[in-house]
Structure formats: structure tokens, C-alpha cells
Protein backbone atom coordinates (compact mmCIF):
# COMPACT_ATOMS: atom_id res chain seq x y z
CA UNK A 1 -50.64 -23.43 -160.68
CA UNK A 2 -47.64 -21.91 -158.28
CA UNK A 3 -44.44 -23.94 -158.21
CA UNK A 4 -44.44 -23.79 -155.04
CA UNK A 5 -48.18 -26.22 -154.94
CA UNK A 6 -47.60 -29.24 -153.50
CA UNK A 7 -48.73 -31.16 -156.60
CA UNK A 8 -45.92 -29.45 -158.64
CA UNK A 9 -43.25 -29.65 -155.72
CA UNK A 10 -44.17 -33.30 -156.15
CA UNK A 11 -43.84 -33.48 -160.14
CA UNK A 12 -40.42 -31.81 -160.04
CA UNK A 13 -39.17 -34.23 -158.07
CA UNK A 14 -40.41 -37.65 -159.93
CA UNK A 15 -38.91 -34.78 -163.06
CA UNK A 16 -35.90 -34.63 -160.76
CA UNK A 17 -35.51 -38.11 -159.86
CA UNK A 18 -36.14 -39.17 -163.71
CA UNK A 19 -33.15 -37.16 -164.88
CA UNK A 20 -31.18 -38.80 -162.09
CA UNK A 21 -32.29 -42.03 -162.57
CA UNK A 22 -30.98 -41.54 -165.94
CA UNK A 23 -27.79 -40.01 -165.11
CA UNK A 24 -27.49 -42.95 -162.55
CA UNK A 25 -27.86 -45.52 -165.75
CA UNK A 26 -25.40 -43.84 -167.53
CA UNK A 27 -22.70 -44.16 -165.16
CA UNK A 28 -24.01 -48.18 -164.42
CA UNK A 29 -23.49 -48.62 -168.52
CA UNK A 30 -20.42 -46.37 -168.27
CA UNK A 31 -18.15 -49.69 -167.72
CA UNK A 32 -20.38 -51.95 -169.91
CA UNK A 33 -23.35 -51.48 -171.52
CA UNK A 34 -25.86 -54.00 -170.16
CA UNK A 35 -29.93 -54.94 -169.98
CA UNK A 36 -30.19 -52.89 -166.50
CA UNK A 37 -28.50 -49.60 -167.95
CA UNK A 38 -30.19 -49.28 -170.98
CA UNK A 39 -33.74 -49.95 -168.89
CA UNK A 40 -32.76 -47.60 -166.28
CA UNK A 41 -31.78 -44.85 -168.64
CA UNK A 42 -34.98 -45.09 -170.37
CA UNK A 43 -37.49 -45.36 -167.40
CA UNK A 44 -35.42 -42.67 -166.07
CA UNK A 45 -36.07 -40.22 -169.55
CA UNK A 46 -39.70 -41.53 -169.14
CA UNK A 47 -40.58 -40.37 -165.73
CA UNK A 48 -38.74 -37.36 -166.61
CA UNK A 49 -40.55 -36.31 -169.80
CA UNK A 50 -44.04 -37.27 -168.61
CA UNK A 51 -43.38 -35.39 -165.14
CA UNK A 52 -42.04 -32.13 -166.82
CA UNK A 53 -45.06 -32.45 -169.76
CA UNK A 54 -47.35 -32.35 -167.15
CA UNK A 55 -45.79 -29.37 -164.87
CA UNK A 56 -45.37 -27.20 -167.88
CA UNK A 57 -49.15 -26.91 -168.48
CA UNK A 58 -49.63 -24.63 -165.54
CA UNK A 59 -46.38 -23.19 -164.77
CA UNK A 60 -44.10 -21.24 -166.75
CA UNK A 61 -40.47 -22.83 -168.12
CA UNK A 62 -37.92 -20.69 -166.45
CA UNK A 63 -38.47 -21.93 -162.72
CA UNK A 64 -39.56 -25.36 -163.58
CA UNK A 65 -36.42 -25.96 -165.45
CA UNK A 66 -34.02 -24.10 -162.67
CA UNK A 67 -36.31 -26.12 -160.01
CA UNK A 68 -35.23 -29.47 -161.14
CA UNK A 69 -31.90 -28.98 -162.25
CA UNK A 70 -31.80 -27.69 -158.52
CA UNK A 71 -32.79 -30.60 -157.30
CA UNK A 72 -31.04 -32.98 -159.94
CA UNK A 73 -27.68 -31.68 -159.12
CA UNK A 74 -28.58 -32.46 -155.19
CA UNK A 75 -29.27 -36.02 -156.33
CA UNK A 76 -26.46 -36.84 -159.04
CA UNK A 77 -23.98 -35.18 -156.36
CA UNK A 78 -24.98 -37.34 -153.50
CA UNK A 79 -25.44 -40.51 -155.59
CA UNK A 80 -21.65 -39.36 -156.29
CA UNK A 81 -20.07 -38.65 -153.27
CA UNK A 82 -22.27 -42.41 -151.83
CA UNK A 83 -20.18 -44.67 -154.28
CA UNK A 84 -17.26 -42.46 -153.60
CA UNK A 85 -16.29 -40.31 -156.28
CA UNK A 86 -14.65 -37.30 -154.79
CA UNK A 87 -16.29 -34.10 -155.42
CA UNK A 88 -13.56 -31.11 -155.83
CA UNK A 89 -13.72 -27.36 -154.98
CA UNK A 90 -14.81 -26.17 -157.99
CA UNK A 91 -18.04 -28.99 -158.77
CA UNK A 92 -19.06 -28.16 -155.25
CA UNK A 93 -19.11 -24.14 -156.88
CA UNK A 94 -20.73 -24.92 -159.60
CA UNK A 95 -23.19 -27.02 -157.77
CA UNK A 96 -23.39 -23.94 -154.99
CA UNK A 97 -23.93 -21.42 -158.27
CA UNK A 98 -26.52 -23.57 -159.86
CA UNK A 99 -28.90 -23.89 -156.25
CA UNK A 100 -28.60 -19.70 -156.02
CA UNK A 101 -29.60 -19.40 -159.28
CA UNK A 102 -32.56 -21.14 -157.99
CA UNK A 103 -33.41 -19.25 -155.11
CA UNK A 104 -32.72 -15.54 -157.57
CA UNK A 105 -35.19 -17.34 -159.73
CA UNK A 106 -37.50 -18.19 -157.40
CA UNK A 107 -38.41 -15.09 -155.33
């Protein structure tokens, strides 16, 4: 299976969203550890696992894994920038460095 199927475009983003979900739960239990954070942390590692599991039986590690931290970053830095945490020169680099590695990757 290509990465670039439908099917697997579609896995690496519930793989995508899982990790972000996650990340998400750790900043909600960042101030206090509650019910909500823990759950959404582990739903979020679920997805995440179950989505990638799947993926990796047809296509091979190195763009699966550049794939959704491609689209991870996108998330986490949006969810970021939404409930207003500035994002600086170099994160926006890093984030910039990370999505070209992608596209190298990818072609």
C-alpha cells in the first residue's frame, strides 16, 4: 500500500490526531492532573498506536513516521497558537524544517 492511498492518508491522520490528542491532554493536566487529562491522554495513545499498527503493515517506517509527525506538528502548533501561546521565530523553523523533511522524504 502507497502512503499516498487514501486509506493510509486517512490512518495517519486518526495516527496524527492521536498523538495530538495526547499532547492536547498533557497540557489540560499540565496545571492539575484531573479525570479528563488522564482519559484524554490515553484515548489519545490509543488511537495513535492502533492507527500506526495498522499503517505499518503495508508501508514502510521512514515516511509513515515523517508523515505524521508532519501533520502532528500542524496540529499541536495550531491548537497552540488557538489558546494563545505565542509561537517564536525559531519553533516556527523548526516546525518549517520538520514539514521539508517531509516533502525530501516523500518524493
Amino acid at each position: 500500500m502507497s502512503v499516498f492511498q487514501p486509506a493510509t492518508l486517512a490512518l495517519i491522520l486518526l495516527a496524527a490526531l492521536g498523538y495530538s490528542g495526547a499532547t492536547i491532554g498533557m497540557k489540560m493536566g499540565s496545571s492539575a492532573v484531573t479525570v479528563l487529562a488522564i482519559v484524554v491522554v490515553a484515548a489519545g495513545f490509543v488511537l495513535a498506536a492502533v492507527s500506526e499498527v495498522i499503517i505499518l503493515r503495508s508501508a514502510d517506517l521512514g515516511i509513515v513516521y515523517i508523515s505524521i509527525i508532519g501533520v502532528e506538528t500542524l496540529i499541536v502548533l495550531t491548537y497552540a497558537w488557538s489558546i494563545g501561546e505565542g509561537l517564536n521565530l525559531r519553533q516556527l523553523g523548526g516546525a518549517g524544517l520538520v514539514l521539508a523533511g517531509l516533502a525530501v522524504v516523500s518524493h
